[in-house]
C-alpha atoms as a PDB file:
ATOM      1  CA  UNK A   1     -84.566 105.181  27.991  1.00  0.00           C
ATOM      2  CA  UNK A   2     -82.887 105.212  24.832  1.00  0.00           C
ATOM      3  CA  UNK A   3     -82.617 107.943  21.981  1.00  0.00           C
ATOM      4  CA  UNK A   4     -81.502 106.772  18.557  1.00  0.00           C
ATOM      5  CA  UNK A   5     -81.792 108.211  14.857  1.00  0.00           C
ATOM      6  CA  UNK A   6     -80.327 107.832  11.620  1.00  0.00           C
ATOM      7  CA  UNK A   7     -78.522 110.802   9.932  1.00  0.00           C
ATOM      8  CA  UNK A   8     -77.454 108.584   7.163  1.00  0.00           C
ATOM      9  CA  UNK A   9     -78.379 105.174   5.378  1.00  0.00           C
ATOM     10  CA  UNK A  10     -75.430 102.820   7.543  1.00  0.00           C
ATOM     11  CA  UNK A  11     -74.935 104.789  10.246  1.00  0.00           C
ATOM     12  CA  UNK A  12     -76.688 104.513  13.534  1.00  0.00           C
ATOM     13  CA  UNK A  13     -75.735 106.248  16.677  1.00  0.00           C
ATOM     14  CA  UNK A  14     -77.844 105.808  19.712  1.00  0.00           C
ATOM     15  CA  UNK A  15     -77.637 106.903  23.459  1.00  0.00           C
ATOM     16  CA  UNK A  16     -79.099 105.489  26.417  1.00  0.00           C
ATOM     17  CA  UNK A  17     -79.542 105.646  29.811  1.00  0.00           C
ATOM     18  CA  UNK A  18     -80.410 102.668  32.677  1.00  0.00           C
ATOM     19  CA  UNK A  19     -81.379 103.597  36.207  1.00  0.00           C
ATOM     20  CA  UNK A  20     -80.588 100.696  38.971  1.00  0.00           C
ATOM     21  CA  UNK A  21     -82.158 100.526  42.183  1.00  0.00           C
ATOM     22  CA  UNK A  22     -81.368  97.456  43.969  1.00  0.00           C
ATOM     23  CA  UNK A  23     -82.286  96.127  47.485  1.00  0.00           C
ATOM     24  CA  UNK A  24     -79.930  93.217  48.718  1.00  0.00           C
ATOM     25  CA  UNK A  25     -81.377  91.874  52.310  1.00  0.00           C
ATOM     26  CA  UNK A  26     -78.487  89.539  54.185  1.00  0.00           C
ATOM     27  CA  UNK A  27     -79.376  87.493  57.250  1.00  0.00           C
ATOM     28  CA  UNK A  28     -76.996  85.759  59.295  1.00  0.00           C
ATOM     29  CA  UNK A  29     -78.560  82.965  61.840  1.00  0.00           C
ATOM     30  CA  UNK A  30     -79.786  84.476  64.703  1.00  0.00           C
ATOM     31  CA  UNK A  31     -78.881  87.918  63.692  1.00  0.00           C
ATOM     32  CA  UNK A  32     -81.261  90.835  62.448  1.00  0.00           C
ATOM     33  CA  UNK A  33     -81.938  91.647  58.550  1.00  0.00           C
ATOM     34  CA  UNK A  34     -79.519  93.492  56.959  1.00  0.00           C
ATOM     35  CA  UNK A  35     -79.965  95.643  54.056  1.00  0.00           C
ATOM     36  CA  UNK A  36     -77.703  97.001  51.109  1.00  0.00           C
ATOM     37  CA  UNK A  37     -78.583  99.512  48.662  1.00  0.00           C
ATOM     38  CA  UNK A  38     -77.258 100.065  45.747  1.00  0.00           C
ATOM     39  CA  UNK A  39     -77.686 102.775  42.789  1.00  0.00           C
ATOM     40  CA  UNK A  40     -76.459 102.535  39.415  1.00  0.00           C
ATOM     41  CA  UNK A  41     -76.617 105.489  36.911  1.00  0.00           C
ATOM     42  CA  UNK A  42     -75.392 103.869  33.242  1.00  0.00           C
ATOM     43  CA  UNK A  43     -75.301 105.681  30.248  1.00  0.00           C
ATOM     44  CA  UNK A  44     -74.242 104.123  27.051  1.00  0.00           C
ATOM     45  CA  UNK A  45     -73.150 105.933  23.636  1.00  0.00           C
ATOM     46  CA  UNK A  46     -73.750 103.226  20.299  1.00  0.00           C
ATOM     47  CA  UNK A  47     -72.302 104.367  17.204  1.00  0.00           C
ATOM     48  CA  UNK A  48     -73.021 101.382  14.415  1.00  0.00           C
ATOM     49  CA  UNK A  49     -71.925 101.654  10.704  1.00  0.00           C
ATOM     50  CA  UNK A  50     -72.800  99.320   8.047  1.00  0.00           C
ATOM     51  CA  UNK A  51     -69.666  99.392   5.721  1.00  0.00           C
ATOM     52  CA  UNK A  52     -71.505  96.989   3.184  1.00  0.00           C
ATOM     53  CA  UNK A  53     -73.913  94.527   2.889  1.00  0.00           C
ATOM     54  CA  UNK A  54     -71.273  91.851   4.344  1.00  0.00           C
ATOM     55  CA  UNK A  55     -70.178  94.363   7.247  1.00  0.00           C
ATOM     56  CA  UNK A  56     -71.216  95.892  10.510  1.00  0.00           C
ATOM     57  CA  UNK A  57     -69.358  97.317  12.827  1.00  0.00           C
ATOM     58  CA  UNK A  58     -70.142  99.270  16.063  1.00  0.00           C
ATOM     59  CA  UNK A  59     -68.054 101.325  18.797  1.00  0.00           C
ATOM     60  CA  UNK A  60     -69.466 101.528  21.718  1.00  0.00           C
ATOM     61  CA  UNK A  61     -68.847 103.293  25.362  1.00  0.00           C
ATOM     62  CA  UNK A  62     -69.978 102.799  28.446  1.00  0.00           C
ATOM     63  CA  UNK A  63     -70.354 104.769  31.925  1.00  0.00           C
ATOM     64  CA  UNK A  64     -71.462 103.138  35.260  1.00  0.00           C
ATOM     65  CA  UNK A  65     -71.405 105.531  38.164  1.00  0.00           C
ATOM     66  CA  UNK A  66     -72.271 103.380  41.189  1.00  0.00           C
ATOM     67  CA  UNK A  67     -72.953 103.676  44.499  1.00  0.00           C
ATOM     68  CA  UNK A  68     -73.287 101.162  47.259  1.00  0.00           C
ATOM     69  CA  UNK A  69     -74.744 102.234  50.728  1.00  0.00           C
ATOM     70  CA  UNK A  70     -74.517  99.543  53.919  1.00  0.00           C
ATOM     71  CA  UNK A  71     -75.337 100.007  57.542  1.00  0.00           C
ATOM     72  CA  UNK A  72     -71.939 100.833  58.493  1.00  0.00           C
ATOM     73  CA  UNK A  73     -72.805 104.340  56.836  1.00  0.00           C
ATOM     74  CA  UNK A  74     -75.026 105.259  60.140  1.00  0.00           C
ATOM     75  CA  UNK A  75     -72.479 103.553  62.776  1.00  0.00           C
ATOM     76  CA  UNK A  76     -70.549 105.962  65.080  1.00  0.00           C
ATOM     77  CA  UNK A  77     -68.610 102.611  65.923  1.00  0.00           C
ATOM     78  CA  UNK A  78     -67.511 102.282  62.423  1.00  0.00           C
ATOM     79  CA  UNK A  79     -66.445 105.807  61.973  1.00  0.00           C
ATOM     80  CA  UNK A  80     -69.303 106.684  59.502  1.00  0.00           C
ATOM     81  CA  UNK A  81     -67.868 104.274  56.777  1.00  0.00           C
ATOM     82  CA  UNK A  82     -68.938 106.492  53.350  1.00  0.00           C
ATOM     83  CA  UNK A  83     -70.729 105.142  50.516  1.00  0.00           C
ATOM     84  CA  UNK A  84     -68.660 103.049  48.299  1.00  0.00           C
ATOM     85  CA  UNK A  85     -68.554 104.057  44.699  1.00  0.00           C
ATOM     86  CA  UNK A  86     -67.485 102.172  41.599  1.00  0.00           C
ATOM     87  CA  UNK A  87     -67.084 104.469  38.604  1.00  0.00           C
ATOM     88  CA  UNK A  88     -66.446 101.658  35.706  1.00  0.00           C
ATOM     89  CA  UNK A  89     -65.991 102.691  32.106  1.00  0.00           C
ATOM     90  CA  UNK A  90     -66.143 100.016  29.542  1.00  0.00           C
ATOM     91  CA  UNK A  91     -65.153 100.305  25.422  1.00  0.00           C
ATOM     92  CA  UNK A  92     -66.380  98.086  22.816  1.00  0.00           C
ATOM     93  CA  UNK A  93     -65.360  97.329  19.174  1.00  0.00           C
ATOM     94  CA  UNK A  94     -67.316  94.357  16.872  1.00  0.00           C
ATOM     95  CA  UNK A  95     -67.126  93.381  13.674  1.00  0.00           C
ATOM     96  CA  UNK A  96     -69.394  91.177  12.151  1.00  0.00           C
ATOM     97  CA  UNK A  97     -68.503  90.020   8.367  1.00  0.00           C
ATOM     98  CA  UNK A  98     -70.840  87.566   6.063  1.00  0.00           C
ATOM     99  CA  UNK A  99     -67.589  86.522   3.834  1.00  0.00           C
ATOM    100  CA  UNK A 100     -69.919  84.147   2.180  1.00  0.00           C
ATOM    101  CA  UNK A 101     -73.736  83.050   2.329  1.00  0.00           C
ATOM    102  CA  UNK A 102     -72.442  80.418   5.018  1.00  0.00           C
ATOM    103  CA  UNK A 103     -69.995  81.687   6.449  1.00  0.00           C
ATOM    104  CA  UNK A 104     -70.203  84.195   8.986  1.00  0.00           C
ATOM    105  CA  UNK A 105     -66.730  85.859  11.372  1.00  0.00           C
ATOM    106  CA  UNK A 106     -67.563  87.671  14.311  1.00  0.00           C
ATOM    107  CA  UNK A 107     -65.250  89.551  16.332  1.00  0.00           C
ATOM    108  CA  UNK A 108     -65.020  92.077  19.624  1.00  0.00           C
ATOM    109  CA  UNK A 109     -62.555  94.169  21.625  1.00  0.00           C
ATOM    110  CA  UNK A 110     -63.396  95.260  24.898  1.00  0.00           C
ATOM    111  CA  UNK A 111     -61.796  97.351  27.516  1.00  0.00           C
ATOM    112  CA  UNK A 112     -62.720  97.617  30.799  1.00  0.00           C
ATOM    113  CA  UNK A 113     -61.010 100.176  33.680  1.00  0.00           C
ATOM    114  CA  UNK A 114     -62.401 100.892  37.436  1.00  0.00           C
ATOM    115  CA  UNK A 115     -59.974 103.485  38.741  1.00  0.00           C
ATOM    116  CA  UNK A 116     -61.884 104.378  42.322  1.00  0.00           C
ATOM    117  CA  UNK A 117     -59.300 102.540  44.629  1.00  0.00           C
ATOM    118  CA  UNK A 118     -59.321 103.601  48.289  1.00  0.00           C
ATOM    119  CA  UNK A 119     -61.759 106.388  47.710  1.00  0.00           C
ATOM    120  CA  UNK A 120     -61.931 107.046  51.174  1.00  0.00           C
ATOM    121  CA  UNK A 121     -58.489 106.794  52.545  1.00  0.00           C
ATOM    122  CA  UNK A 122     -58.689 109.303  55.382  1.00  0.00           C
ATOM    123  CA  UNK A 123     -60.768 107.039  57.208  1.00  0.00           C
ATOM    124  CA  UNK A 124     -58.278 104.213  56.426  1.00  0.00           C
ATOM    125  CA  UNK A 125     -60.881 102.052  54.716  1.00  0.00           C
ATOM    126  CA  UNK A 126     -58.888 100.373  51.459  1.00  0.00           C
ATOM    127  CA  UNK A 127     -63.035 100.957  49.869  1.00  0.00           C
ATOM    128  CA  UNK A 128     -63.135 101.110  45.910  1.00  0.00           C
ATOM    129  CA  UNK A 129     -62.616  99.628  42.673  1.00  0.00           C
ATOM    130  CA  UNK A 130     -59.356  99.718  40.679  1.00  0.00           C
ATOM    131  CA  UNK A 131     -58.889  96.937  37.657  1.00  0.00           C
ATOM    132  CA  UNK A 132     -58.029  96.934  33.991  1.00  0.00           C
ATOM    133  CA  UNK A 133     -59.661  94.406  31.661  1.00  0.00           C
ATOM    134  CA  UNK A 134     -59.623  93.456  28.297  1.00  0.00           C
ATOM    135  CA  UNK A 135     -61.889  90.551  26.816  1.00  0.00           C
ATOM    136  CA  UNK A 136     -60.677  89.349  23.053  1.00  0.00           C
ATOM    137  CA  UNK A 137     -63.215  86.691  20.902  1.00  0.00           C
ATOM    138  CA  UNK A 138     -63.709  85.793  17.935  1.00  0.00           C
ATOM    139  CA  UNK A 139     -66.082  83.111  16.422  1.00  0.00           C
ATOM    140  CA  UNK A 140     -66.287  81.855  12.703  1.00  0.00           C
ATOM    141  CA  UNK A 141     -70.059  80.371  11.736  1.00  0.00           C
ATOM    142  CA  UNK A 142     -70.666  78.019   9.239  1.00  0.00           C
ATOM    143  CA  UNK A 143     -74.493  77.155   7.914  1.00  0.00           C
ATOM    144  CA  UNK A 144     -74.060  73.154   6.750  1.00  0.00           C
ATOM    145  CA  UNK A 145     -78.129  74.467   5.999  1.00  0.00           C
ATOM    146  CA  UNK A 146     -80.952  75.808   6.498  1.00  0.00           C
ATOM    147  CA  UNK A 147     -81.279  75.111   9.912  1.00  0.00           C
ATOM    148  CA  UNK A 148     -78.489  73.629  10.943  1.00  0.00           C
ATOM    149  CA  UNK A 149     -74.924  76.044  11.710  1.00  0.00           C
ATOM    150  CA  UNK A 150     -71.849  74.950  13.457  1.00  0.00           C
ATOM    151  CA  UNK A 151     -69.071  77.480  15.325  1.00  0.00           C
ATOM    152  CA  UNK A 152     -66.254  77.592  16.488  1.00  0.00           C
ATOM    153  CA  UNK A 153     -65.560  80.314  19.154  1.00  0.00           C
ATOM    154  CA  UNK A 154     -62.278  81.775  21.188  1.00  0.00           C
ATOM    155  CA  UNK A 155     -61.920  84.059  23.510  1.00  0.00           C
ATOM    156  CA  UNK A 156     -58.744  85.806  25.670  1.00  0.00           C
ATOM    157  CA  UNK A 157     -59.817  87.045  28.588  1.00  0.00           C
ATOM    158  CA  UNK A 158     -56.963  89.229  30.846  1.00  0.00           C
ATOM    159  CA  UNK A 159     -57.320  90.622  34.066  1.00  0.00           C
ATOM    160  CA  UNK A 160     -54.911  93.120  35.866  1.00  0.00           C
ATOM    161  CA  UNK A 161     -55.927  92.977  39.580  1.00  0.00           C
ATOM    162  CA  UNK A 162     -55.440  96.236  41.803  1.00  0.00           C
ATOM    163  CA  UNK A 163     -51.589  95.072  43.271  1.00  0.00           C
ATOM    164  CA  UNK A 164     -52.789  96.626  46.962  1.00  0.00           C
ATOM    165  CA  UNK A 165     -56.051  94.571  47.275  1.00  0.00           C
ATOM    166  CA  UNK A 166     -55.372  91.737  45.116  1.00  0.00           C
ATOM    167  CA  UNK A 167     -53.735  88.321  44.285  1.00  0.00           C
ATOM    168  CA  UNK A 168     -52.351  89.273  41.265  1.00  0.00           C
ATOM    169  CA  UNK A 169     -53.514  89.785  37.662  1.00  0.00           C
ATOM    170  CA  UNK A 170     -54.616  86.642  35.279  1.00  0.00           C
ATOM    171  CA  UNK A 171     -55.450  85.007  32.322  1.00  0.00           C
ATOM    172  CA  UNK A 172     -58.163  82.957  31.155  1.00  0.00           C
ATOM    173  CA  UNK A 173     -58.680  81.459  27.425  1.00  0.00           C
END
């Protein structure tokens, strides 16, 4: 669902909200079905503002409260292992500027952070999410005509892994 209105001219916040409901069914050969649930609740507040004719930006946040359910959760064996959750926020800032009638730079910022490591450490499961991310692009578009456009694109792209479950952090470009 998604609620949006416009209390002025170049301004347009909007909020919405996704429901997930997914089913995953594993089988190993010789081994009985087994199923995974899991159930995302992801609400999303838009705020866009059109500076100019040439320029839009928009600011955007992001909530994803999920939980993930397996088997495990009903074993005695396993010690009742909880459902796993993964709480993720995510920020977002574009730009998008029409410097001329053919050319076109686009930009974004966005910030991700999981902080739900070891949710359930009293049952010494190391269960949860805990990473920062933060994604950089940019992308200049030119129109040789009507139909035709070329671009050039670049993105940076860093990763800072959880230091008691993971490698290490890392880079991409």
């Amino acid at each position: 669902s998604r609620l949006s209105f416009k209390p002025h001219l170049r301004l347009h916040p909007s909020l919405r909200y996704q429901l997930r409901d997914d089913d995953f069914f594993t089988r190993v050969e010789a081994e009985p079905i087994v199923e995974t649930g899991m159930l995302s609740h992801i609400v999303t507040a838009d705020l866009s503002w059109q500076a100019s004719e040439k320029l839009l930006t928009t600011v955007s946040f992001s909530r994803q409260m999920a939980s993930v359910t397996t088997p495990a959760r009903y074993a005695a064996a396993a010690g009742n292992t909880p459902t796993f959750n993964a709480d993720v926020n995510t920020w977002l800032l574009s730009a998008d500027c029409a410097t001329t009638p053919k050319l076109t730079l686009t930009g974004a910022a966005q910030y991700t952070r999981a902080d739900n490591f070891n949710d359930f450490a009293d049952t010494g499961l190391p269960l949860g999410v805990e990473s920062e991310q933060v994604d950089l692009t940019g992308r200049m578009t030119y129109a040789v005509d009507r139909d035709a456009s070329v671009s050039v694109e670049y993105g940076f792209y860093h990763y800072l892994a959880n230091s008691s479950a993971e490698a290490g952090d890392y880079d991409a470009h």
